[in-house]
PDB file of N, CA and C in Angstrom:
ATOM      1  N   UNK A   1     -24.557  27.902 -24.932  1.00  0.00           N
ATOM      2  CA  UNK A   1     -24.090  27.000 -23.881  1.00  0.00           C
ATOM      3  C   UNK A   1     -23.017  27.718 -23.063  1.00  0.00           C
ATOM      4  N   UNK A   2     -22.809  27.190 -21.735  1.00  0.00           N
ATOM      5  CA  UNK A   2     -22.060  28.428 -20.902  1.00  0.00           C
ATOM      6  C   UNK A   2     -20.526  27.828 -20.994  1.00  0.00           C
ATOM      7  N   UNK A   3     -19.702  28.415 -20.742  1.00  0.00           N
ATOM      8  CA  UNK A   3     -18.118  27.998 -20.557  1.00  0.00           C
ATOM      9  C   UNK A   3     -18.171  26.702 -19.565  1.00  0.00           C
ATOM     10  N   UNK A   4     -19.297  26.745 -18.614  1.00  0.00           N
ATOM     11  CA  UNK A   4     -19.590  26.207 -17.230  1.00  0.00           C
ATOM     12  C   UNK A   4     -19.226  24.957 -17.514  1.00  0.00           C
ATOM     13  N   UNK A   5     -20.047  24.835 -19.070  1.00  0.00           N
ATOM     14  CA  UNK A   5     -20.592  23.129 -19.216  1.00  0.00           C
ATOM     15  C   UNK A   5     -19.194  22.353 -20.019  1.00  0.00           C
ATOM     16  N   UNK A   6     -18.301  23.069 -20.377  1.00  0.00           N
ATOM     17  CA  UNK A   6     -16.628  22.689 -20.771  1.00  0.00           C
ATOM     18  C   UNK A   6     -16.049  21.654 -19.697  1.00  0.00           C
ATOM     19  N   UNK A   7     -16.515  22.173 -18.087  1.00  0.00           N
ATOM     20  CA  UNK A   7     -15.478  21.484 -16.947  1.00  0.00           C
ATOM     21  C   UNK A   7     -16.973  20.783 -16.262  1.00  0.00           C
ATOM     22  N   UNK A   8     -17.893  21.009 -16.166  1.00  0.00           N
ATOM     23  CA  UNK A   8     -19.264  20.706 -15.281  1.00  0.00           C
ATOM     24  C   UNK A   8     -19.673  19.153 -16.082  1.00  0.00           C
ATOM     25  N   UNK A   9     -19.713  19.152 -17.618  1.00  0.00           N
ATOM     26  CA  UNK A   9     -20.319  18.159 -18.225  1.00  0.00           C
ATOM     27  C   UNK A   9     -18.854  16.527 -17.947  1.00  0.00           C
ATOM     28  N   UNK A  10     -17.825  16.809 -18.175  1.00  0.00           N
ATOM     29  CA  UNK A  10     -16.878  15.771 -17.555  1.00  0.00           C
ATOM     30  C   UNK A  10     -17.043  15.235 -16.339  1.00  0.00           C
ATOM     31  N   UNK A  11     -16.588  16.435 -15.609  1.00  0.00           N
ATOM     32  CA  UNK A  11     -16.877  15.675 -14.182  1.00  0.00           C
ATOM     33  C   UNK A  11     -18.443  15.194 -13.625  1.00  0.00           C
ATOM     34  N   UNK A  12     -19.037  15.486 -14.112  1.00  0.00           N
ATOM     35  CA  UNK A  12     -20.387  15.331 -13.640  1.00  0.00           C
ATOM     36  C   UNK A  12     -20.294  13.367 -13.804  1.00  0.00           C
ATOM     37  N   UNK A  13     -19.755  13.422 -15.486  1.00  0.00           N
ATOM     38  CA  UNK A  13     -19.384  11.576 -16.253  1.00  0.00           C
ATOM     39  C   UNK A  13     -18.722  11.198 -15.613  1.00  0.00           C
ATOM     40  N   UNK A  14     -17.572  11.449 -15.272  1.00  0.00           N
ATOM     41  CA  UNK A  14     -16.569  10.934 -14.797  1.00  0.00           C
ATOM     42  C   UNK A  14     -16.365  10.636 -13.243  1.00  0.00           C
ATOM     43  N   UNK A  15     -17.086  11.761 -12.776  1.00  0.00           N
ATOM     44  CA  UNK A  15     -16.537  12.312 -11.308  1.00  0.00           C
ATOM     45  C   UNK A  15     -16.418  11.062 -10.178  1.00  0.00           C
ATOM     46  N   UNK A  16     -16.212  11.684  -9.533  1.00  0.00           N
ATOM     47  CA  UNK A  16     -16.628  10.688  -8.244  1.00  0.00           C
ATOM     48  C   UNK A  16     -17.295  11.604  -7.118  1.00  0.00           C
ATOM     49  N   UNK A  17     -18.066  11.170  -6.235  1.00  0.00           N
ATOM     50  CA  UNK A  17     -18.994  11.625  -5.356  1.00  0.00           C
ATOM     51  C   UNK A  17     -18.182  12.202  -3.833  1.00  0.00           C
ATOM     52  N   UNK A  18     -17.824  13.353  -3.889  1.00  0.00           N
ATOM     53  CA  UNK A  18     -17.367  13.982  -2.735  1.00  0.00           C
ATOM     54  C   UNK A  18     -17.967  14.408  -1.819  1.00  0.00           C
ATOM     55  N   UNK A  19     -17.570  14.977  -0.347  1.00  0.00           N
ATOM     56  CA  UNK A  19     -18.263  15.777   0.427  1.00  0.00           C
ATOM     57  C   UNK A  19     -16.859  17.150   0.710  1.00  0.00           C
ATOM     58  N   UNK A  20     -16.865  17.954   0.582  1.00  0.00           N
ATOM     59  CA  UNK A  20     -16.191  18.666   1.177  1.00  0.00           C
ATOM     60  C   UNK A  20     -17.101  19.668   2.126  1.00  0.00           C
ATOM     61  N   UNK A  21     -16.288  20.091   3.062  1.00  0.00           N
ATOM     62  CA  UNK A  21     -16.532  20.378   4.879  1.00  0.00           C
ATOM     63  C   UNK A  21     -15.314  21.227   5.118  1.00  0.00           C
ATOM     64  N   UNK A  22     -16.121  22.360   5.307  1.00  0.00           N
ATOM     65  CA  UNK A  22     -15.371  23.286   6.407  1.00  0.00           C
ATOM     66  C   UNK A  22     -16.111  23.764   7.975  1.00  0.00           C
ATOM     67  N   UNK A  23     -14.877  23.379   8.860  1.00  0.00           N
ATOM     68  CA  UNK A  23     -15.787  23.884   9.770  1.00  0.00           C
ATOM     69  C   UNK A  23     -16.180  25.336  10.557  1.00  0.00           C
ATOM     70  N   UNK A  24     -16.984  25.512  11.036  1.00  0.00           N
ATOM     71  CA  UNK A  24     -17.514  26.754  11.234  1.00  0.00           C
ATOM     72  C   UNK A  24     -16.641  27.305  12.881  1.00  0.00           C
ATOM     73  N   UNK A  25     -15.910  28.027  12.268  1.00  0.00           N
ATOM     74  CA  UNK A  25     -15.566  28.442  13.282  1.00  0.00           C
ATOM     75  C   UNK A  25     -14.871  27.644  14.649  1.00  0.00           C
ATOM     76  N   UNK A  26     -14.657  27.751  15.615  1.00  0.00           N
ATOM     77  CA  UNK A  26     -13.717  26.580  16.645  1.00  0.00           C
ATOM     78  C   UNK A  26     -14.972  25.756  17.063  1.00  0.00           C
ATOM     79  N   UNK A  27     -15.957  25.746  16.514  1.00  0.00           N
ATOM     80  CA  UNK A  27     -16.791  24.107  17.314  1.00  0.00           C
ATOM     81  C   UNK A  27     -16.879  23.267  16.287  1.00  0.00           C
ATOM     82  N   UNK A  28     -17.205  21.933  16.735  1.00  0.00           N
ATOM     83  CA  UNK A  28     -17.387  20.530  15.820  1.00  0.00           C
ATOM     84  C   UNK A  28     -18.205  20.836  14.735  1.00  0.00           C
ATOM     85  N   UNK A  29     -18.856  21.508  14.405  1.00  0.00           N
ATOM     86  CA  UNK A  29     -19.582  21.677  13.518  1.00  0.00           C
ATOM     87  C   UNK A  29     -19.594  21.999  12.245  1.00  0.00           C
ATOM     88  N   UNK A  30     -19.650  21.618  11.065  1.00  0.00           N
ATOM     89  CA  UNK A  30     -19.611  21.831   9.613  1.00  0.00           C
ATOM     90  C   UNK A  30     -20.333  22.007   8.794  1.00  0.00           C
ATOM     91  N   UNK A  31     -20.507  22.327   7.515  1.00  0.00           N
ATOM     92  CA  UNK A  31     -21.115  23.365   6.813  1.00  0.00           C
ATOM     93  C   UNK A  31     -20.067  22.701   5.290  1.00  0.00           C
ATOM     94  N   UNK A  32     -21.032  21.311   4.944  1.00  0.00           N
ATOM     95  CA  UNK A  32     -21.099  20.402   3.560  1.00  0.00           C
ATOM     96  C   UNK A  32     -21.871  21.097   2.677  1.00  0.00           C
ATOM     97  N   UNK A  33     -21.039  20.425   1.471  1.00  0.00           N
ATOM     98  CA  UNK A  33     -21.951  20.617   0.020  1.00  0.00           C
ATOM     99  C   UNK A  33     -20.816  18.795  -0.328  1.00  0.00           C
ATOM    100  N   UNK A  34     -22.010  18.619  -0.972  1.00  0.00           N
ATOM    101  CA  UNK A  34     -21.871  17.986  -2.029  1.00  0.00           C
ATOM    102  C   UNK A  34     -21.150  17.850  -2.948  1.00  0.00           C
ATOM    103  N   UNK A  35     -20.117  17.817  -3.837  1.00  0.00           N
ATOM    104  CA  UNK A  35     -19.734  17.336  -5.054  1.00  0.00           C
ATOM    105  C   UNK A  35     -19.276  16.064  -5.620  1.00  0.00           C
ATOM    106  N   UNK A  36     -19.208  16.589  -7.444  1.00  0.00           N
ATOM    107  CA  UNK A  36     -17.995  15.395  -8.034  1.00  0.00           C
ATOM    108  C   UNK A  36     -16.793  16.177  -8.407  1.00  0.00           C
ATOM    109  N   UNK A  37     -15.946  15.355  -7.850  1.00  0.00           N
ATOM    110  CA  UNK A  37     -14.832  15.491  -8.385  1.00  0.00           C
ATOM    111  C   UNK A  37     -13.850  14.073  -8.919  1.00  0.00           C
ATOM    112  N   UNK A  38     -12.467  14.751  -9.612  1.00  0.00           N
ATOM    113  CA  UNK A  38     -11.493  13.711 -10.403  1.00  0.00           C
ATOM    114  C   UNK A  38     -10.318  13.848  -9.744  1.00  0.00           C
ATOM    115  N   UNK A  39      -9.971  13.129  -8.970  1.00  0.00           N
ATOM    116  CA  UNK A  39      -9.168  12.690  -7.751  1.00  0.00           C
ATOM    117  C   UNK A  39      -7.674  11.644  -9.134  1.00  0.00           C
ATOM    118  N   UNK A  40      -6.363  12.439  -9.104  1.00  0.00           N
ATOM    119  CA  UNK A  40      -4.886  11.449  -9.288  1.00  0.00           C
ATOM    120  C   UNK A  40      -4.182  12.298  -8.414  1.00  0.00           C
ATOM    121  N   UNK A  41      -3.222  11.254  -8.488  1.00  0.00           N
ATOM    122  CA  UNK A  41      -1.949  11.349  -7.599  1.00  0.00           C
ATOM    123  C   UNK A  41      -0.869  11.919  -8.146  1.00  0.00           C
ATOM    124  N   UNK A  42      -0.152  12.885  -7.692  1.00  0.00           N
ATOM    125  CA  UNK A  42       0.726  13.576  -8.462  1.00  0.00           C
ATOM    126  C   UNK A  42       2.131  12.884  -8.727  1.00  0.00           C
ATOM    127  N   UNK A  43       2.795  13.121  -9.654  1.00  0.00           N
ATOM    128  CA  UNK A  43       3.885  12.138 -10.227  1.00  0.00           C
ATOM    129  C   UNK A  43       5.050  12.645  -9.565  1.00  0.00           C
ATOM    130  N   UNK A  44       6.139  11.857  -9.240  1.00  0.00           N
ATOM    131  CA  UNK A  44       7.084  11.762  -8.795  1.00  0.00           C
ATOM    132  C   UNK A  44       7.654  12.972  -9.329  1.00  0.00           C
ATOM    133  N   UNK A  45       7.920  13.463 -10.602  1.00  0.00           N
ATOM    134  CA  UNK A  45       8.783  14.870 -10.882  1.00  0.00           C
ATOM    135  C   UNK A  45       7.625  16.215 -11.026  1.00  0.00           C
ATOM    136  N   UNK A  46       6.683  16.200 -10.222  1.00  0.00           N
ATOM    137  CA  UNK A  46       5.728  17.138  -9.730  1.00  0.00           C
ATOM    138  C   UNK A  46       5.847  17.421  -8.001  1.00  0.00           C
ATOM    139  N   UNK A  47       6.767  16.224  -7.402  1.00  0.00           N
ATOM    140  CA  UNK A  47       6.432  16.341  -5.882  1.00  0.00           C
ATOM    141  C   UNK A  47       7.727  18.007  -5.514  1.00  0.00           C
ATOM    142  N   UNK A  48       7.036  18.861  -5.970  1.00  0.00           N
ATOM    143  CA  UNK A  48       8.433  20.040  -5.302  1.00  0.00           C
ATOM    144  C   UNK A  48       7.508  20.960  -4.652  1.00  0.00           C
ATOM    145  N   UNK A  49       8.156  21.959  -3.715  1.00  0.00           N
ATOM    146  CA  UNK A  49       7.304  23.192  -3.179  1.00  0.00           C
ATOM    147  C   UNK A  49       6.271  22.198  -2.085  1.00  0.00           C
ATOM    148  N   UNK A  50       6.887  21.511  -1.401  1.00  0.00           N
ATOM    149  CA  UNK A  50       5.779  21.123  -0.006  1.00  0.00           C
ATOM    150  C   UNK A  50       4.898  20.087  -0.666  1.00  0.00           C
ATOM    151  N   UNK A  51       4.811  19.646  -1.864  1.00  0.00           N
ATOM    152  CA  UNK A  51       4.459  18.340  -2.209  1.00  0.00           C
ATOM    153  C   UNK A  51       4.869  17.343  -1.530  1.00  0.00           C
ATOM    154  N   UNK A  52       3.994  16.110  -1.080  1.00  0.00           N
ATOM    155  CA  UNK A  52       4.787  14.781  -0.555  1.00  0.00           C
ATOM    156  C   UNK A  52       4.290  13.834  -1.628  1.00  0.00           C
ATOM    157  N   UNK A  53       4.193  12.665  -1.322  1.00  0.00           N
ATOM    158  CA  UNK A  53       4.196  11.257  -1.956  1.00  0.00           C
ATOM    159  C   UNK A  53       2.936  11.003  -1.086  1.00  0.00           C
ATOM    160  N   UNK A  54       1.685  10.659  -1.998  1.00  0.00           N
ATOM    161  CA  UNK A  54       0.607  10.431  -1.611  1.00  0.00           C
ATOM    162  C   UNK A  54      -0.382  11.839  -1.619  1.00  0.00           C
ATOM    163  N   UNK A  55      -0.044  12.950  -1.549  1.00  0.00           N
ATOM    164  CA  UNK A  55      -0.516  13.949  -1.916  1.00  0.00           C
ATOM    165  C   UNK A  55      -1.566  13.671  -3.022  1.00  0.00           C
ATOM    166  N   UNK A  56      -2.786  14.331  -3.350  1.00  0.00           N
ATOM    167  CA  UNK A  56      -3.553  14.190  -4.599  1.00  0.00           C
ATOM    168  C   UNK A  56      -3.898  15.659  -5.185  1.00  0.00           C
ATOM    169  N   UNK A  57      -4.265  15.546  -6.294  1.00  0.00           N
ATOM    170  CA  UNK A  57      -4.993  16.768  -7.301  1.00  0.00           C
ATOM    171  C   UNK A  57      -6.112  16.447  -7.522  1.00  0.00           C
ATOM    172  N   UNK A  58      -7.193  17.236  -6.763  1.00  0.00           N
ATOM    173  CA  UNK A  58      -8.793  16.785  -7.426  1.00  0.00           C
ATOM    174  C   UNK A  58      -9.024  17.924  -7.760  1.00  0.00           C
ATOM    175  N   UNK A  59     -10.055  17.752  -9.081  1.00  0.00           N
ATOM    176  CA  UNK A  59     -10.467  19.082  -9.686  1.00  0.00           C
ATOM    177  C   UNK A  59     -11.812  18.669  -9.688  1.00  0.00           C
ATOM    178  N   UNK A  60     -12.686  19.975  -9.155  1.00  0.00           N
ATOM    179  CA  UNK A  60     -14.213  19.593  -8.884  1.00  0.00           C
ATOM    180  C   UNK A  60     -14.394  20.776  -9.599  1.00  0.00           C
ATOM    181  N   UNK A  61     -15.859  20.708  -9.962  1.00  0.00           N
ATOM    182  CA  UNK A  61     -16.390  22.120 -10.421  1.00  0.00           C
ATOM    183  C   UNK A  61     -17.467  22.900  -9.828  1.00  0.00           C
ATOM    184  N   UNK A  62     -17.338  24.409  -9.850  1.00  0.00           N
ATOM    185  CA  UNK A  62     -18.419  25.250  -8.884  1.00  0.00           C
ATOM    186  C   UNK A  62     -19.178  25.209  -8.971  1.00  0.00           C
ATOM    187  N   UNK A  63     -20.237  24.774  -9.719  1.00  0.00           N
ATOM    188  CA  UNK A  63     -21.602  24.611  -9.926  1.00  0.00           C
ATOM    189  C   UNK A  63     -21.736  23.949  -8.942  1.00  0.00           C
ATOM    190  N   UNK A  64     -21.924  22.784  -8.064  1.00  0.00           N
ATOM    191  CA  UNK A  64     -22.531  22.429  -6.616  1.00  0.00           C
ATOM    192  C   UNK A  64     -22.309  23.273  -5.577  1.00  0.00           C
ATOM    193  N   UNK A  65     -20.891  24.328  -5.372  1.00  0.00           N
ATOM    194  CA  UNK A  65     -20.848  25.109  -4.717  1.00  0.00           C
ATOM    195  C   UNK A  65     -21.572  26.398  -4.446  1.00  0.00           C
ATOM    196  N   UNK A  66     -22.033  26.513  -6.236  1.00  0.00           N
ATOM    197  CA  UNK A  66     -22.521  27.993  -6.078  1.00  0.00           C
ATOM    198  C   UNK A  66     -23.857  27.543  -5.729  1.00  0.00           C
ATOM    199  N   UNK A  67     -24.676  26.770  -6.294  1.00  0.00           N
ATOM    200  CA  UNK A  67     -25.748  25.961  -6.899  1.00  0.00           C
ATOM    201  C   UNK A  67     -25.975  26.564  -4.545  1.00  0.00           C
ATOM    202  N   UNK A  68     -25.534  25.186  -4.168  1.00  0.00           N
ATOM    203  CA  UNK A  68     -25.835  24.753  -2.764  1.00  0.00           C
ATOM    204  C   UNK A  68     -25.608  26.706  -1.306  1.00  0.00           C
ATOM    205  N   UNK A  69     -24.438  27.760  -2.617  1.00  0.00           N
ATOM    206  CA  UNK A  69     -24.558  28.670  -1.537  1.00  0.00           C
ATOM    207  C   UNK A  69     -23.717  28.380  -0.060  1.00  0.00           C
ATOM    208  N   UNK A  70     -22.784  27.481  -0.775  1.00  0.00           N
ATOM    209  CA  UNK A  70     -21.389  27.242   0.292  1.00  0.00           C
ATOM    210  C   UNK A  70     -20.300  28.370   0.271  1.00  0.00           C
ATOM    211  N   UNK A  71     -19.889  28.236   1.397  1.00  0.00           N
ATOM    212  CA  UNK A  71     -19.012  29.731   1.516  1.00  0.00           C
ATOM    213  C   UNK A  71     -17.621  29.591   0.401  1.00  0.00           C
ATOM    214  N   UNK A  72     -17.657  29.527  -0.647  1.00  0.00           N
ATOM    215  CA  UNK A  72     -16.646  29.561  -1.759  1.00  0.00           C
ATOM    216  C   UNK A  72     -15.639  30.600  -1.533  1.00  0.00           C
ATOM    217  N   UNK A  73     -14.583  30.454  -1.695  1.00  0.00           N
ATOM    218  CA  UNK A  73     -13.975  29.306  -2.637  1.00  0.00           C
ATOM    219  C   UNK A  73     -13.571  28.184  -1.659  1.00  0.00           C
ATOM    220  N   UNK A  74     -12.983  27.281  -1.999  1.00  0.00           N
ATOM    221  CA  UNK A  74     -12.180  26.091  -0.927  1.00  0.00           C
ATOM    222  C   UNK A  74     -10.659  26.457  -0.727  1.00  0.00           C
ATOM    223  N   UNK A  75     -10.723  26.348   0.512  1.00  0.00           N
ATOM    224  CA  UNK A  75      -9.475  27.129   0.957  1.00  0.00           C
ATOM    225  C   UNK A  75      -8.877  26.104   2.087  1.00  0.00           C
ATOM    226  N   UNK A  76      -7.428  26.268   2.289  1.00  0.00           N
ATOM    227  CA  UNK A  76      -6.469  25.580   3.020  1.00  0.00           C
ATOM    228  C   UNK A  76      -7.465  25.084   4.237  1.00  0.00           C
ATOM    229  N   UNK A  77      -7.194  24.125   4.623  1.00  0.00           N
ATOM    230  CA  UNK A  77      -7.785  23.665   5.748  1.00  0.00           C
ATOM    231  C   UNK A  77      -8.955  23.132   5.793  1.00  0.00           C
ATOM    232  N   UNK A  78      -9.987  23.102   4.996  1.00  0.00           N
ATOM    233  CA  UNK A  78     -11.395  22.475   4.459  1.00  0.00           C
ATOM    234  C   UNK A  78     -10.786  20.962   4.566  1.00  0.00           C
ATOM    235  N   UNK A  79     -11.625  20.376   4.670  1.00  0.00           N
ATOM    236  CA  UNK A  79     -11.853  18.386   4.495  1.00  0.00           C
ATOM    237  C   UNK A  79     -12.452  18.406   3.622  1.00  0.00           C
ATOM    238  N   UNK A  80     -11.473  17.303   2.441  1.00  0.00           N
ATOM    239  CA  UNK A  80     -12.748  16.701   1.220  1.00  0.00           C
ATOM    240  C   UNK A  80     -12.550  15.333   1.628  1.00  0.00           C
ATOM    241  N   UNK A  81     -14.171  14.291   1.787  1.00  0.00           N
ATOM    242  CA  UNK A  81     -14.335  13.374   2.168  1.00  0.00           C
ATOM    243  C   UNK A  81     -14.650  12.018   0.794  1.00  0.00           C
ATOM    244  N   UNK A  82     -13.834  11.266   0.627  1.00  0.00           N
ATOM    245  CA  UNK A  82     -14.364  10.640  -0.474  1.00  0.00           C
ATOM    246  C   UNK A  82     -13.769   9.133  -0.424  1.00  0.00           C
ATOM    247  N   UNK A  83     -14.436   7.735  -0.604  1.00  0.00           N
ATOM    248  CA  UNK A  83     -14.403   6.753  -0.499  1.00  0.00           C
ATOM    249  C   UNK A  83     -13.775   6.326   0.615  1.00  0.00           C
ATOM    250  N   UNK A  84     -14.387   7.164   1.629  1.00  0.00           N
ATOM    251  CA  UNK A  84     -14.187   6.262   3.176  1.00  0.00           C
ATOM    252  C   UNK A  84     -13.525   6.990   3.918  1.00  0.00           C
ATOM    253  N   UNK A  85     -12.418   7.933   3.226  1.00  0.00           N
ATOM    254  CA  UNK A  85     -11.573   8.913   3.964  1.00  0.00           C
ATOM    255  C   UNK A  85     -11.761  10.026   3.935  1.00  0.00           C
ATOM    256  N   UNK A  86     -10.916  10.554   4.794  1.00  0.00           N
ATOM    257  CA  UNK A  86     -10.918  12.316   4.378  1.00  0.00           C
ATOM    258  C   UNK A  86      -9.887  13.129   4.493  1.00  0.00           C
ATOM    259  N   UNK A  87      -9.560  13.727   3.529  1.00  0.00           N
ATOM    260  CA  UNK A  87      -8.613  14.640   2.746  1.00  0.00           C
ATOM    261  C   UNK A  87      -8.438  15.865   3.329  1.00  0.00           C
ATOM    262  N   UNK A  88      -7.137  16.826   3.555  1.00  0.00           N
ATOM    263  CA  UNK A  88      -7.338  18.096   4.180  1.00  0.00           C
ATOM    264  C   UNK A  88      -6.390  18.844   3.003  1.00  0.00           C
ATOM    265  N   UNK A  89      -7.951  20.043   2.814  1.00  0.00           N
ATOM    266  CA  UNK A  89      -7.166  20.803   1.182  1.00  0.00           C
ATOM    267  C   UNK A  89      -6.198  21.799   2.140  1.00  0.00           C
ATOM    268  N   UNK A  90      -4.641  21.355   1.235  1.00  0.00           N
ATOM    269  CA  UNK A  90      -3.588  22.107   1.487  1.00  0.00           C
ATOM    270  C   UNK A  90      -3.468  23.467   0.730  1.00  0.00           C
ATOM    271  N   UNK A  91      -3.957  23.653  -0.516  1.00  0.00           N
ATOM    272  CA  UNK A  91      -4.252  24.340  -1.320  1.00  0.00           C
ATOM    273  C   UNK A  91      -5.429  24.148  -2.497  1.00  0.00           C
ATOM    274  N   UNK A  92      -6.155  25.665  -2.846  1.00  0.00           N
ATOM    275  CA  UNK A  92      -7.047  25.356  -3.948  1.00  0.00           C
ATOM    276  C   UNK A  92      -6.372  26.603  -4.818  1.00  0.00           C
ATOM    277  N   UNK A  93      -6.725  26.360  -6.264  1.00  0.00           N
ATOM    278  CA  UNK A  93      -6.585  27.663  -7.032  1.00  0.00           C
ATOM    279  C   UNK A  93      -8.060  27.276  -7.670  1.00  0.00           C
ATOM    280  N   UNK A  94      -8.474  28.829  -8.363  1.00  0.00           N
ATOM    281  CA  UNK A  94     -10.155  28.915  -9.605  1.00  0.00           C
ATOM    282  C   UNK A  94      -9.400  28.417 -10.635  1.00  0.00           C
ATOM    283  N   UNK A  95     -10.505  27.642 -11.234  1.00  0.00           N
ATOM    284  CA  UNK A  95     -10.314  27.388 -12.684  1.00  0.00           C
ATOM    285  C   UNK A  95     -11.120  28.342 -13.304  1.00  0.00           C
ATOM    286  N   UNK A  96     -10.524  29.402 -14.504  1.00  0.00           N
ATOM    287  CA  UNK A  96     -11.179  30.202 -15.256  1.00  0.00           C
ATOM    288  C   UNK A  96     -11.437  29.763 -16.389  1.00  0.00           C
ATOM    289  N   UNK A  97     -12.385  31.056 -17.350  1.00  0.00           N
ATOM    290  CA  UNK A  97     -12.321  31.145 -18.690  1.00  0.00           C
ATOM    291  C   UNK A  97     -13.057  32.805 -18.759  1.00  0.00           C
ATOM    292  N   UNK A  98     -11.862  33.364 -18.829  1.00  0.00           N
ATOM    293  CA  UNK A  98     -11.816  34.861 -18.553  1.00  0.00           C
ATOM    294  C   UNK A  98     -13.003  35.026 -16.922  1.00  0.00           C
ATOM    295  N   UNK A  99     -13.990  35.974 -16.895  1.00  0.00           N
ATOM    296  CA  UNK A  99     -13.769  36.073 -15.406  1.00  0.00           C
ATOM    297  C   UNK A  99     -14.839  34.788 -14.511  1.00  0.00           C
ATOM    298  N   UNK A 100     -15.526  34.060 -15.262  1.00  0.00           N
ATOM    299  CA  UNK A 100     -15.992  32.951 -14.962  1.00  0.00           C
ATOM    300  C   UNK A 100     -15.297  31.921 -14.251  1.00  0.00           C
ATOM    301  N   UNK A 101     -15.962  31.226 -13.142  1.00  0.00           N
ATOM    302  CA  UNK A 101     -14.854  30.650 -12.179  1.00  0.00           C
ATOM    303  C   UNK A 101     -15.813  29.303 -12.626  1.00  0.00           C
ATOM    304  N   UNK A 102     -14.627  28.245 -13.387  1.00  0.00           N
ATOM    305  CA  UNK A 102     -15.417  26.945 -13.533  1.00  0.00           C
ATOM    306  C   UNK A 102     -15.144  26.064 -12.609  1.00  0.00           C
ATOM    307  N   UNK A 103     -14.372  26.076 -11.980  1.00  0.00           N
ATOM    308  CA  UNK A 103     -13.967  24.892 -10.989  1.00  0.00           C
ATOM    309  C   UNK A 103     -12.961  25.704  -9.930  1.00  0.00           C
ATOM    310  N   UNK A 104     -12.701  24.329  -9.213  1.00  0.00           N
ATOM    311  CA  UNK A 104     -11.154  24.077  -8.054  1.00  0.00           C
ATOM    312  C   UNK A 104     -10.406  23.631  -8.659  1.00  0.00           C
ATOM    313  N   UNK A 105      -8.996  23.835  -8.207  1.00  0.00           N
ATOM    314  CA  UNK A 105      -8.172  22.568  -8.713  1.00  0.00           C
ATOM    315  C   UNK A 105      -7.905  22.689  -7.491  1.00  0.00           C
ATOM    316  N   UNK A 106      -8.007  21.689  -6.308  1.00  0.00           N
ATOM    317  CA  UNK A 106      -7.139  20.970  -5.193  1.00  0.00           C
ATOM    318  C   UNK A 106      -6.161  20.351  -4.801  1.00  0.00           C
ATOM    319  N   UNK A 107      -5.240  20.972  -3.974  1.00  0.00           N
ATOM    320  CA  UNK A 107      -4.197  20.100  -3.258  1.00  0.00           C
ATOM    321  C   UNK A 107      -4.208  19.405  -2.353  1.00  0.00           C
ATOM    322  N   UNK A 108      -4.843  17.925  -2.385  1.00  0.00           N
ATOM    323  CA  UNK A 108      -5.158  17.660  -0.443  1.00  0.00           C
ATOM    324  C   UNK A 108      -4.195  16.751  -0.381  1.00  0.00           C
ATOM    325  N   UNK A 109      -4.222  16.517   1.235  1.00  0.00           N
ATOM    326  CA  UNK A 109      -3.236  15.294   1.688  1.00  0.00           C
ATOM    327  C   UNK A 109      -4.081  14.349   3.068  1.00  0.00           C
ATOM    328  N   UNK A 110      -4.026  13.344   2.790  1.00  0.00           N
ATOM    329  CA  UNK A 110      -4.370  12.551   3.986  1.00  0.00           C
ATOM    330  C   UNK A 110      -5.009  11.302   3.569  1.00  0.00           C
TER     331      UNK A 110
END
């Protein structure tokens, strides 16, 4: 079984149904994939370093990214779209397990 299925088999249960969107270059146009991700709100003695209040942490995993052949990784400025709104990732870091990339962890705000 792969390291994959450690972070892929949770969120898949748990997740919730995302779109994240970057757009291509300076026209309206975007370039979606699909995911799940696990969307909380970061706690009051976490808000430091350009954190605000209302800020979130979603952690999705790469398998829809790699799977779909989206320009990976998710990077500052991408939109993740989920229950009506949409989110602008301030930051992403890889989730590893040595050089295997299992997920995002996301910083969005909006």
């Amino acid at each position: 079984m792969s390291e994959l299925n450690t972070l892929v088999e949770p969120i898949a249960r748990y997740g919730q149904s995302m779109m994240l969107r970057r757009r291509v270059g300076t026209t309206n146009a975007f370039t979606d994939v699909s995911v799940k991700g696990v969307a909380r709100a970061y706690q009051p003695n976490e808000l430091l370093g350009g954190l605000q209040q209302g800020d979130q942490r979603v952690v999705i995993s790469s398998k829809e990214i790699r799977d779909a052949g989206w320009p990976a990784p998710p990077a500052s400025g991408d939109l993740l779209v989920w229950n009506s709104s949409t989110r602008t990732v301030r930051g992403a870091r890889h989730i590893k397990i040595g050089e295997e990339i299992l997920g995002y962890d996301l910083w969005v705000r909006g």
